[in-house]
Structures are given as C-alpha cells and as structure tokens.
C-alpha atoms as a PDB file:
ATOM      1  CA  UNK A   1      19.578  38.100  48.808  1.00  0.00           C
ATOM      2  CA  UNK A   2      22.816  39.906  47.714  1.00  0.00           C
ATOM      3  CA  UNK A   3      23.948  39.124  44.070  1.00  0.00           C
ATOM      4  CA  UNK A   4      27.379  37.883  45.390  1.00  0.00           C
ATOM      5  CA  UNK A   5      25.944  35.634  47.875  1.00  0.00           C
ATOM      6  CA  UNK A   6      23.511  34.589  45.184  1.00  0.00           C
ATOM      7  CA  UNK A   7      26.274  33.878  42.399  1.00  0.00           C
ATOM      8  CA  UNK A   8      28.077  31.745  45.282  1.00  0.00           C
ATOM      9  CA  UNK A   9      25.132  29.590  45.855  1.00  0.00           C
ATOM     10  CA  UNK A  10      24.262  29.168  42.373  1.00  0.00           C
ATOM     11  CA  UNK A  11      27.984  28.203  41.317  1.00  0.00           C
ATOM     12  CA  UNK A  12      28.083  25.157  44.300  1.00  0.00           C
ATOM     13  CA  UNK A  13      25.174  24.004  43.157  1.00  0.00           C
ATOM     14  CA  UNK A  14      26.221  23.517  39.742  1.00  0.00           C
ATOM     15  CA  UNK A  15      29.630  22.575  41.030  1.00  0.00           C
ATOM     16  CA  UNK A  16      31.887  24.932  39.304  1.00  0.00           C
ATOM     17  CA  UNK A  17      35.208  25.468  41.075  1.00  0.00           C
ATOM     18  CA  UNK A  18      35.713  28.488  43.287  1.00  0.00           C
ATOM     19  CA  UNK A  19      36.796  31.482  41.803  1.00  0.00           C
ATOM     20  CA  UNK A  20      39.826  33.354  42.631  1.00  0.00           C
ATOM     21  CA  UNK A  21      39.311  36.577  44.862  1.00  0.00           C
ATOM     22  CA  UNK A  22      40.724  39.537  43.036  1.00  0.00           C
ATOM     23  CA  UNK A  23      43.624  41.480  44.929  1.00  0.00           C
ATOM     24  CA  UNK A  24      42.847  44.395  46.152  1.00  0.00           C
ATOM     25  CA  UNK A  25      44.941  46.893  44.449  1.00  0.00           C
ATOM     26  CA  UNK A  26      43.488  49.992  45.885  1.00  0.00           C
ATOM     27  CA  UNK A  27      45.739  52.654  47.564  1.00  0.00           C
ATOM     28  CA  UNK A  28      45.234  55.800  48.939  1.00  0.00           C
ATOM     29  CA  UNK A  29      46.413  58.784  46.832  1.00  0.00           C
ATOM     30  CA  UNK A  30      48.779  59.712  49.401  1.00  0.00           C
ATOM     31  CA  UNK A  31      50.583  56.734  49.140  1.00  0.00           C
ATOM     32  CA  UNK A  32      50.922  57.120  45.845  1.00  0.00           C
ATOM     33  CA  UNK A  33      52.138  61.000  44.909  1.00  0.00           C
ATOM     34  CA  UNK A  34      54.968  60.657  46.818  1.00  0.00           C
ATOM     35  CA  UNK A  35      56.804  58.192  44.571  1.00  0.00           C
ATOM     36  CA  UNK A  36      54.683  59.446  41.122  1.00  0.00           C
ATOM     37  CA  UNK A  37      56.887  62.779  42.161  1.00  0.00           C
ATOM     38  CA  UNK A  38      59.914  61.023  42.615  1.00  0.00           C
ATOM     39  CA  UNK A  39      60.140  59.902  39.134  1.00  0.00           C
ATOM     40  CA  UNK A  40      58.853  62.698  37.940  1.00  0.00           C
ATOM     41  CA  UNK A  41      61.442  64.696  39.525  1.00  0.00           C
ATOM     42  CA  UNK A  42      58.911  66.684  41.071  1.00  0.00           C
ATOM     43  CA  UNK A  43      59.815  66.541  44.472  1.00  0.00           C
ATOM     44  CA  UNK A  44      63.110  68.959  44.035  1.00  0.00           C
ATOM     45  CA  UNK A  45      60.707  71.049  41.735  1.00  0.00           C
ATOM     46  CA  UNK A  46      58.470  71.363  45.243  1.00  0.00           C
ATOM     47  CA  UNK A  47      61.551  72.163  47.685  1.00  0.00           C
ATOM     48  CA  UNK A  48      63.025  74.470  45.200  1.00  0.00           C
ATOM     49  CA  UNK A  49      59.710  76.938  44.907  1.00  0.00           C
ATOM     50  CA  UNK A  50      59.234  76.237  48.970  1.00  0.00           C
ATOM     51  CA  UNK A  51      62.959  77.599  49.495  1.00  0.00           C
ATOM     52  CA  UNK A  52      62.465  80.550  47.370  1.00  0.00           C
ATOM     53  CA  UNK A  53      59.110  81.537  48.590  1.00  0.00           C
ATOM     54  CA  UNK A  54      60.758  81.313  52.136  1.00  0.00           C
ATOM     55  CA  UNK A  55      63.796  83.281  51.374  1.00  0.00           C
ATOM     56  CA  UNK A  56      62.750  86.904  52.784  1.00  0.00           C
ATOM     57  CA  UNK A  57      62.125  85.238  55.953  1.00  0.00           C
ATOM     58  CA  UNK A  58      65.682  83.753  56.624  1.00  0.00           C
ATOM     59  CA  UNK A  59      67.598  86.475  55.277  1.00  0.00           C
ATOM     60  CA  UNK A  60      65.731  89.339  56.055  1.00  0.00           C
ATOM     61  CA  UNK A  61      64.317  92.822  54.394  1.00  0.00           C
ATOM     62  CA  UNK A  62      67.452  94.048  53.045  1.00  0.00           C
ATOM     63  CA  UNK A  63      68.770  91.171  51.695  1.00  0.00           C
ATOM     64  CA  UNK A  64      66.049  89.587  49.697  1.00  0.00           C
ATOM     65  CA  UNK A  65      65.784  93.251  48.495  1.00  0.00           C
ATOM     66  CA  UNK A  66      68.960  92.889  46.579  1.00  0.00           C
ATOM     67  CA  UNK A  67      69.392  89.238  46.286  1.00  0.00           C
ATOM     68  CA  UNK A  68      67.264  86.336  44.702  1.00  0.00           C
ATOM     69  CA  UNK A  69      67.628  82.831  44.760  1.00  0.00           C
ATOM     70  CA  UNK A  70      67.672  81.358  41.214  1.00  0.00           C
ATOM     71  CA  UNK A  71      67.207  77.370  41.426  1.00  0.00           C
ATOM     72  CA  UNK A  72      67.669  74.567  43.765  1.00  0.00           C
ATOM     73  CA  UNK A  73      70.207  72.253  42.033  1.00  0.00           C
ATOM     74  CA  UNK A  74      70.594  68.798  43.833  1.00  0.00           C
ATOM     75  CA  UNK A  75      70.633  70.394  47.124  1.00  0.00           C
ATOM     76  CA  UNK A  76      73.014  73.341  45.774  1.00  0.00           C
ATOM     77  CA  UNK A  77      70.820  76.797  46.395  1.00  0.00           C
ATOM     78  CA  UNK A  78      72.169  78.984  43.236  1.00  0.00           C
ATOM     79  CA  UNK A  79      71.261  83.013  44.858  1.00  0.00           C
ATOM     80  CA  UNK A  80      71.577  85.976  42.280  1.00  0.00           C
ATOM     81  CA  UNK A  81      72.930  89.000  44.306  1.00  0.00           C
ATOM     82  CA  UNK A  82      72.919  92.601  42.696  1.00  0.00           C
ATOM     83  CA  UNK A  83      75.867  94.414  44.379  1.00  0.00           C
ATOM     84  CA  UNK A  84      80.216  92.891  44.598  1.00  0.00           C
ATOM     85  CA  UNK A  85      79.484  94.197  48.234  1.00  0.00           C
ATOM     86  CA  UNK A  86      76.393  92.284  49.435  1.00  0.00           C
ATOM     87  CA  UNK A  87      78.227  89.115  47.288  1.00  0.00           C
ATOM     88  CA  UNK A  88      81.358  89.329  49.636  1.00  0.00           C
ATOM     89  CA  UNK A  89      79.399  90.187  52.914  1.00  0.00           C
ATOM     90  CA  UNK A  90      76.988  87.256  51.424  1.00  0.00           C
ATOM     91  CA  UNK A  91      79.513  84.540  50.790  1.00  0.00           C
ATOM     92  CA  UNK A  92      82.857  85.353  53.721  1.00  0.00           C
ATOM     93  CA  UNK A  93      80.228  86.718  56.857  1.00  0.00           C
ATOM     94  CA  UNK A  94      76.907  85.200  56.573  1.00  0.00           C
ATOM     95  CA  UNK A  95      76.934  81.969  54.238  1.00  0.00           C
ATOM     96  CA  UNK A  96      76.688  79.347  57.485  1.00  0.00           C
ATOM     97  CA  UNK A  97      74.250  81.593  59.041  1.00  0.00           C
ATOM     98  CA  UNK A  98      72.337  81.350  55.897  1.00  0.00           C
ATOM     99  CA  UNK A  99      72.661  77.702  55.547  1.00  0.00           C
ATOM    100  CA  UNK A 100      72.124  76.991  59.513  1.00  0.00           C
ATOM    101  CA  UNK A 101      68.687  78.634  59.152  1.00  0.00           C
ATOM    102  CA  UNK A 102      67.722  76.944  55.940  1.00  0.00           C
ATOM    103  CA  UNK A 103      69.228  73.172  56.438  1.00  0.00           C
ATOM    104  CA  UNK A 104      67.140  73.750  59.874  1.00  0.00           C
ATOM    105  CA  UNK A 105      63.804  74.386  58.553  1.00  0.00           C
ATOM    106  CA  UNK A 106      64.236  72.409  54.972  1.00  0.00           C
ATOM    107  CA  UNK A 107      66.562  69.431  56.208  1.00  0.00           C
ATOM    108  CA  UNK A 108      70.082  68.872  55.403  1.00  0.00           C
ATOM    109  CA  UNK A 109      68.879  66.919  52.834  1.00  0.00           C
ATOM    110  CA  UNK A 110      67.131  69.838  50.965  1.00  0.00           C
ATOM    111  CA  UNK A 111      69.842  72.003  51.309  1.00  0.00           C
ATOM    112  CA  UNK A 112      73.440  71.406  51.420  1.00  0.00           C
ATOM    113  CA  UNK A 113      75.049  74.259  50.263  1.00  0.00           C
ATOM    114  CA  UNK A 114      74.586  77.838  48.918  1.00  0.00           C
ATOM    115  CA  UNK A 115      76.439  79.805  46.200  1.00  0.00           C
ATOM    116  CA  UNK A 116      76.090  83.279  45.201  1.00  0.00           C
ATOM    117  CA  UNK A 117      76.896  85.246  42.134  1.00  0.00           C
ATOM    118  CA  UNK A 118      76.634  88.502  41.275  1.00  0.00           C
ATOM    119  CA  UNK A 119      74.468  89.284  38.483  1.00  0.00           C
END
C-alpha cells in the first residue's frame, strides 16, 4: 500500500476532515524565462547582440569592414561608421535597404530605425 493511500485511509477512519490538495505551481522553464527577461530587460540585451552578430550578413564585406553597430536602443540601431563618405552613402542611398533587410529578419518590432555616425 502507497503511503498516500495509506494516510487517506487512516485519516477517515479517525474522522479528520479532508485536507486541501496543494496547487500545483509547477511550470516549465520555458514558460517562465520569457517574462524573468522581460523585467530584467534582458530581452533587448538578446536582440541587440543577435543584430550585431548578424550585421556582416545584411550589409555585406565592405561595409561591416568600415562600419559597426554600437547598441540597440528601444528599437533605434546606433551604427559607428569610419569614413564622411560611407556615412552619406550609408544614411541618403542605402538606409531603407538596410532597414528592409533587418525589420525582415528581426521584426519591425526589433528594429525600427537606424542611425549612423561617424566616429
């Protein structure tokens, strides 16, 4: 005999009252990192080091070469570029191309906007 089942028939038979079932307050850890990031402010921490990682990939050799993307501010992408040139080229010719590529494989959400600066 289990002890629970035991402990059941030994309280009716001294007639104590029923006890309460604890809740079950297990959750899977998934469940729970999402939101322990959240107020953490981990999540943006996450986004911002997956953007930066994937930044030679959207813009290419030449660019990463002489650019670098500095933080991910509340969905603002701050980019360091070396050169007055590349900033110009950068921010008049290929800023929505740039953003097209990254709000599609991030989410609008992740990234609304990019700003360089040369430095």
């Amino acid at each position: 005999m289990n002890a629970a089942l035991r402990a059941a028939v030994i309280a009716d038979w001294r007639g104590l009252p029923d006890r309460k079932p604890r809740p079950d307050r297990w959750r899977a850890l998934g469940d729970l990192l999402p939101g322990m990031m959240q107020k953490l402010g981990l999540r943006e921490r996450l986004h911002e080091s997956e953007v930066i990682e994937a930044w030679a990939q959207m813009v290419g050799s030449f660019i990463a070469a002489h650019s670098a993307p500095v933080s991910l501010h509340e969905g603002v992408l701050h980019v360091r570029v070396l050169q007055p040139a590349l900033h110009y080229q950068l921010e008049q010719i290929s800023k929505a191309e740039i953003l097209r590529k990254l709000k599609r494989r991030f989410g609008a959400k992740v990234v609304r906007d990019v700003r360089f600066r040369v430095g």
